[in-house]
Protein backbone atom coordinates (compact mmCIF):
# COMPACT_ATOMS: atom_id res chain seq x y z
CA UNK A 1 -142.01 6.20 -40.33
CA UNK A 2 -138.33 6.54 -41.05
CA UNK A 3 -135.37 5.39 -38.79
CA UNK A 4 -132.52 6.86 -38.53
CA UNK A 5 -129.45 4.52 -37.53
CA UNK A 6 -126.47 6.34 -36.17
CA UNK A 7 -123.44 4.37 -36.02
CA UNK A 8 -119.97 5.97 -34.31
CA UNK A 9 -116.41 4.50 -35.70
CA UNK A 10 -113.38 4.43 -34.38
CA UNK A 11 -110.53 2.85 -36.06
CA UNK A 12 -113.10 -0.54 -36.84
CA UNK A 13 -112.44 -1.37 -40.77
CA UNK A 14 -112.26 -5.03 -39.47
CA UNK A 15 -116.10 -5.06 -38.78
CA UNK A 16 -117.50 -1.81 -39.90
CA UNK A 17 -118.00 -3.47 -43.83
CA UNK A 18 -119.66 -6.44 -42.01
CA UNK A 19 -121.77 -4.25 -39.79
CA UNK A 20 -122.87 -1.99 -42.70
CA UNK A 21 -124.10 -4.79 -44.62
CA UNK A 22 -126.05 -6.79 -41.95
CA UNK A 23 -127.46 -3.10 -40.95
CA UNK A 24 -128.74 -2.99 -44.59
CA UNK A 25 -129.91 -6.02 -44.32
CA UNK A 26 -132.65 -5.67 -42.20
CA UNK A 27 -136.26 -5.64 -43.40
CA UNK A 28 -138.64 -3.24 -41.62
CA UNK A 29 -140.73 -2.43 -44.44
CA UNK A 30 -143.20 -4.72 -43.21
CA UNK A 31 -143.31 -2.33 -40.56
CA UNK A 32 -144.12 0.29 -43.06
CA UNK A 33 -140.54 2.09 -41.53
CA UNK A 34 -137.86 3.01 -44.14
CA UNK A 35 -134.08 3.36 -42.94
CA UNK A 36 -131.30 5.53 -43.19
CA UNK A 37 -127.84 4.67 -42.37
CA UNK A 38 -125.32 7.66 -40.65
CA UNK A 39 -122.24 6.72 -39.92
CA UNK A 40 -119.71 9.61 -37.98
CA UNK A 41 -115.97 8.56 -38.75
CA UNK A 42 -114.77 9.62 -34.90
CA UNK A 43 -111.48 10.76 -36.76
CA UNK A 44 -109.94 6.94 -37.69
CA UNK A 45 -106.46 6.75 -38.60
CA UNK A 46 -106.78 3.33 -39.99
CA UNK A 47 -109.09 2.22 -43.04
CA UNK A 48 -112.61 2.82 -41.35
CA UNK A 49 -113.96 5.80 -43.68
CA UNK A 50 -112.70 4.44 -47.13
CA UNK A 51 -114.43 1.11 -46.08
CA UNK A 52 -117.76 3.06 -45.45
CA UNK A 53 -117.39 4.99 -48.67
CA UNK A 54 -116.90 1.42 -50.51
CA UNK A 55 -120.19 0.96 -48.92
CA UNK A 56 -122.01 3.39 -49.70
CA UNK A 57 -121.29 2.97 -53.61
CA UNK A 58 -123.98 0.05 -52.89
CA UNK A 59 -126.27 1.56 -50.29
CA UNK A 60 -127.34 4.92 -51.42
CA UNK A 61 -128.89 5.00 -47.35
CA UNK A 62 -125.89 5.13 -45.96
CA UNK A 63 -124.17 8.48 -45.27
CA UNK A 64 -120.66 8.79 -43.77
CA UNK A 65 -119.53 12.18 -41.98
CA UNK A 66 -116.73 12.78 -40.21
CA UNK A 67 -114.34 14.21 -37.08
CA UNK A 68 -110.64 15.60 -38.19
CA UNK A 69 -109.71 14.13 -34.88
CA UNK A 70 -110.91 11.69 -32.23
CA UNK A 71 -113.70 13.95 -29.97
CA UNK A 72 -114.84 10.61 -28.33
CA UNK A 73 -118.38 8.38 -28.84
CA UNK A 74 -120.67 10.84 -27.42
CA UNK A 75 -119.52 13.82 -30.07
CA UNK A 76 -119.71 11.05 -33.30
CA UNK A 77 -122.95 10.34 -32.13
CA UNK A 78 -124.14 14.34 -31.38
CA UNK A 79 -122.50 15.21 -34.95
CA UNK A 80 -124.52 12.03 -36.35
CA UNK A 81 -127.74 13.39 -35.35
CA UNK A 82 -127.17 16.34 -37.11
CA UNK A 83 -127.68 15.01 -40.07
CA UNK A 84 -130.27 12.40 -39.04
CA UNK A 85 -133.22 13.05 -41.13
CA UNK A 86 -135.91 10.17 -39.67
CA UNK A 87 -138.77 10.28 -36.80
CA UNK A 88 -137.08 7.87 -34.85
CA UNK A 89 -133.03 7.44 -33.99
CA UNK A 90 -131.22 4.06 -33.22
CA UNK A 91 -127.68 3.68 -32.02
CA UNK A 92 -125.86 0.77 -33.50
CA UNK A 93 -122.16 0.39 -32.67
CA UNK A 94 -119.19 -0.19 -34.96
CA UNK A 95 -118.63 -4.05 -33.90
CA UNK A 96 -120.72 -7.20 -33.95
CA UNK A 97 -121.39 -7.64 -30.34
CA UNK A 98 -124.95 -6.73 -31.03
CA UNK A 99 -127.70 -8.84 -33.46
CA UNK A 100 -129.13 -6.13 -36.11
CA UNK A 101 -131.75 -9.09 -36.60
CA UNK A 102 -133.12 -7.51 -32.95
CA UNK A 103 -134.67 -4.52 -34.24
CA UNK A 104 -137.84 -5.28 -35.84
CA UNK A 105 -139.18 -6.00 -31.98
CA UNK A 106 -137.82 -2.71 -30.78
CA UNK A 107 -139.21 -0.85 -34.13
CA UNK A 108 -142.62 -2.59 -33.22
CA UNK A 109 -142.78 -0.70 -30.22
CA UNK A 110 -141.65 2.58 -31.85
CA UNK A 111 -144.24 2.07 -34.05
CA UNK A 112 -146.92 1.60 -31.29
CA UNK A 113 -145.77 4.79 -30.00
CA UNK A 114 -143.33 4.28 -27.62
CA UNK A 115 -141.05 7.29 -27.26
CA UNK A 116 -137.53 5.44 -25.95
CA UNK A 117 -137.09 1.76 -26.21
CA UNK A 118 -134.05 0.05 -25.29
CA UNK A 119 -132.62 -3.91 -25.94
CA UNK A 120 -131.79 -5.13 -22.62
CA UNK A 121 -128.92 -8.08 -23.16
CA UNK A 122 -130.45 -9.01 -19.49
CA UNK A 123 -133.49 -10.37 -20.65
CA UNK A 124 -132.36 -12.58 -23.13
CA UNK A 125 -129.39 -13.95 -20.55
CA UNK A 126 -128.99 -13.70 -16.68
CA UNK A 127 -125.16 -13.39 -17.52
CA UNK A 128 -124.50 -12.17 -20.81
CA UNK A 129 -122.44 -13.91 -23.53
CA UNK A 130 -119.14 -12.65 -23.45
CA UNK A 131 -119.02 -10.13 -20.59
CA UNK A 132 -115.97 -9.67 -18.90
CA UNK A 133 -117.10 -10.19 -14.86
CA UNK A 134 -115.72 -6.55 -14.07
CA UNK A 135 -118.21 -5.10 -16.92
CA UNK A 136 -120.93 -7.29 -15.75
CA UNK A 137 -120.70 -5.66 -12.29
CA UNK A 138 -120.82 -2.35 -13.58
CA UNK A 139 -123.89 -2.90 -15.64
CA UNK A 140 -125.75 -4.20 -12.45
CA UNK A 141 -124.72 -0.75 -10.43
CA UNK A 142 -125.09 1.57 -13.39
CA UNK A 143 -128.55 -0.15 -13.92
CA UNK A 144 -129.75 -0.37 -9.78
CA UNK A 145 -128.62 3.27 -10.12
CA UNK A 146 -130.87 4.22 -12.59
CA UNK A 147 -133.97 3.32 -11.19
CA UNK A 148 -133.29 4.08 -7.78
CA UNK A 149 -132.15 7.47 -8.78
CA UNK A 150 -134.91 8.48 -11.79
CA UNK A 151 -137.47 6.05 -10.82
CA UNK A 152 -137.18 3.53 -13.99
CA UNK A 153 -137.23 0.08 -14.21
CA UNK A 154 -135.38 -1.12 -16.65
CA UNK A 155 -132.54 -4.04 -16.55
CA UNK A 156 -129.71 -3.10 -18.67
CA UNK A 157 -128.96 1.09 -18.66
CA UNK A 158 -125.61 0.12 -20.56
CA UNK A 159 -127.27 -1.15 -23.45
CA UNK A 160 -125.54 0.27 -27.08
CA UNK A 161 -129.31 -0.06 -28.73
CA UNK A 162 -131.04 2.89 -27.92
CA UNK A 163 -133.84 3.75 -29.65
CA UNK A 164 -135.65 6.79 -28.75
CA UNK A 165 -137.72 9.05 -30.79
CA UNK A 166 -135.64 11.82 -32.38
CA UNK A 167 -137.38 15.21 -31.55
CA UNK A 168 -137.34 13.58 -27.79
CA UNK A 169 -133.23 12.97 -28.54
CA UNK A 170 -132.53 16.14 -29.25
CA UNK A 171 -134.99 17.59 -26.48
CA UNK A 172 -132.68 16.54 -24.28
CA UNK A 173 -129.79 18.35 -25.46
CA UNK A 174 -126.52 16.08 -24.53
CA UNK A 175 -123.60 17.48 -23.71
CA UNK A 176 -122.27 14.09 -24.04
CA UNK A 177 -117.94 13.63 -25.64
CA UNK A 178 -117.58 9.69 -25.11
CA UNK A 179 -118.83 7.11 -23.13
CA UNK A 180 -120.75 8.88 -21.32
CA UNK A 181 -123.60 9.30 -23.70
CA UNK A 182 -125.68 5.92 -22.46
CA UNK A 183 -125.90 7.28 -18.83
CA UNK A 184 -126.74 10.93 -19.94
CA UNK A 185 -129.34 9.79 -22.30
CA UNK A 186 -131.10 7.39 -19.23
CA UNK A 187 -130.94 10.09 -16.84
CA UNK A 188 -132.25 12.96 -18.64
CA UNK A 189 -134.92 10.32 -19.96
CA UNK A 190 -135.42 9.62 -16.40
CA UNK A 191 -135.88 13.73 -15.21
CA UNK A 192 -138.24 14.35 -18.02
CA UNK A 193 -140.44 11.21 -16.75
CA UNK A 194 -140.36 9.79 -20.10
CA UNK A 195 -141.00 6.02 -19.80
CA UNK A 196 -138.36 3.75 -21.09
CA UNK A 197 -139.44 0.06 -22.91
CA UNK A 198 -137.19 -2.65 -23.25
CA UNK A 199 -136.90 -5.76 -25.39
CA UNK A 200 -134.40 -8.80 -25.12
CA UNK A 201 -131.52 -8.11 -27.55
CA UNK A 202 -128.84 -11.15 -28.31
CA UNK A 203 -125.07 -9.78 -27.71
CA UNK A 204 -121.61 -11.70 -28.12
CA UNK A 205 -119.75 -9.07 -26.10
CA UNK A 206 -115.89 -8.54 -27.28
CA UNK A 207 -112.59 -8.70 -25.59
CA UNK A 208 -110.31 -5.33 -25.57
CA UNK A 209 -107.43 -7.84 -27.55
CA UNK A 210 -110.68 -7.32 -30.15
CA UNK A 211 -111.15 -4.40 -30.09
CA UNK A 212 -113.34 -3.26 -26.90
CA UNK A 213 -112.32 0.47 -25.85
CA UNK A 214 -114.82 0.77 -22.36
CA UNK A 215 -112.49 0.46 -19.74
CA UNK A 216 -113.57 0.75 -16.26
CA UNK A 217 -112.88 4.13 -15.25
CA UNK A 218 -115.59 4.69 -17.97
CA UNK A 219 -117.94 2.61 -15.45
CA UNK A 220 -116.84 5.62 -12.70
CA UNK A 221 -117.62 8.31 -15.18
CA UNK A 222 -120.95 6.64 -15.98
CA UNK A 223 -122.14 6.41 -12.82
CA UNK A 224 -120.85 10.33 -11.64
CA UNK A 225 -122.78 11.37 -14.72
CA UNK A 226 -126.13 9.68 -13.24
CA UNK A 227 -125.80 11.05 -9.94
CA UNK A 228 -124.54 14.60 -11.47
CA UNK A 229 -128.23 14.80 -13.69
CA UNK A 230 -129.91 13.72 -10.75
CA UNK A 231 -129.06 17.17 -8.49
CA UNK A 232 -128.28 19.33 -11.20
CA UNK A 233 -130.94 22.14 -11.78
């Protein structure tokens, strides 16, 4: 099996050299899976894409594209996948709120044939490390939303680690420009009855002096986009 890790940047060349190399890092061939690395430089004005070249002079895996202007998370992550080669797809964001060392268990269940698997911070932690009380709340709607709307029952719909088989991905045809991506991806998961795993993931979340760029009209958006996919025809 190969994975395919799709990583969206915008203006992070404090972490994205750190990121790349713990990425790298991780071991799955006991898992018999083999990894590529595509990173979509969401038009950076700072450093970001000549650290990710300097990277890939020592990871031949890694693969940086890019956006002539900002277009938002959801298109880096759309124009990532076009060049996403492996059975499976993973989103991994551009900071280190996340633990790469979490993926083996969600690659296990991949692997078992799972089609979507996500890493729910809510298992590992009641309250997760770091999250600002406002973004806490909106996980718990966005999430209560979810199943009450598409009939899943998962515990964290936020999540950034994703993991959902790549012909299902691009079944689902996003539409997706920024933020918005997480709740398109659950609902249309949700509509096509598609059964969604989940594994406890570690996360240190970030502060926006940081670096963090959700604000909380991105929470509104999130959850319009849920109820939107759930009457649209």
């Amino acid at each position: 099996m190969k994975l395919s890790i799709v990583i969206p940047a915008f203006r992070e060349e404090a972490t994205i050299a750190t990121v790349l190399e713990r990425v790298a890092g991780v071991d799955l061939q006991a898992l018999g899976v083999e990894k590529e690395i595509i990173v979509c430089d969401d038009g950076s004005t700072d450093k970001t894409a000549q650290e990710v070249e300097r990277m890939t002079q020592r990871f031949p895996f890694i693969h940086l594209v890019q956006h002539a202007r900002n277009q938002g998370k959801g298109a880096a992550i759309r124009t990532a996948l076009q060049h996403a080669t492996g059975d499976y797809v993973l989103i991994q964001d551009a900071d280190l709120e996340y633990d790469v060392e979490d993926y083996p268990a969600m690659v296990r269940l991949a692997v078992d044939g799972a089609l979507a698997v996500y890493g729910s911070r809510f298992l590992s932690r009641a309250w997760p490390a770091g999250m600002h009380p406002a973004n806490y709340l909106a996980n718990r709607i966005l999430t209560t939303a979810s199943n009450v709307l598409f009939g899943l029952n998962i515990t964290d719909e936020a999540t950034c680690f994703k993991l959902v088989r790549a012909d299902v991905l691009r079944g689902l045809h996003l539409e997706c420009e920024r933020f918005e991506f997480c709740p398109e991806v659950t609902a249309k998961l949700g509509r096509q009855h598609i059964p969604v795993a989940e594994v406890p993931v570690r996360y240190q979340g970030r502060d926006v002096q940081a670096g963090k760029k959700v604000r909380w009209t991105d929470g509104v958006e999130a959850l319009w986009v849920l109820v939107k996919y759930r009457v649209k025809r």
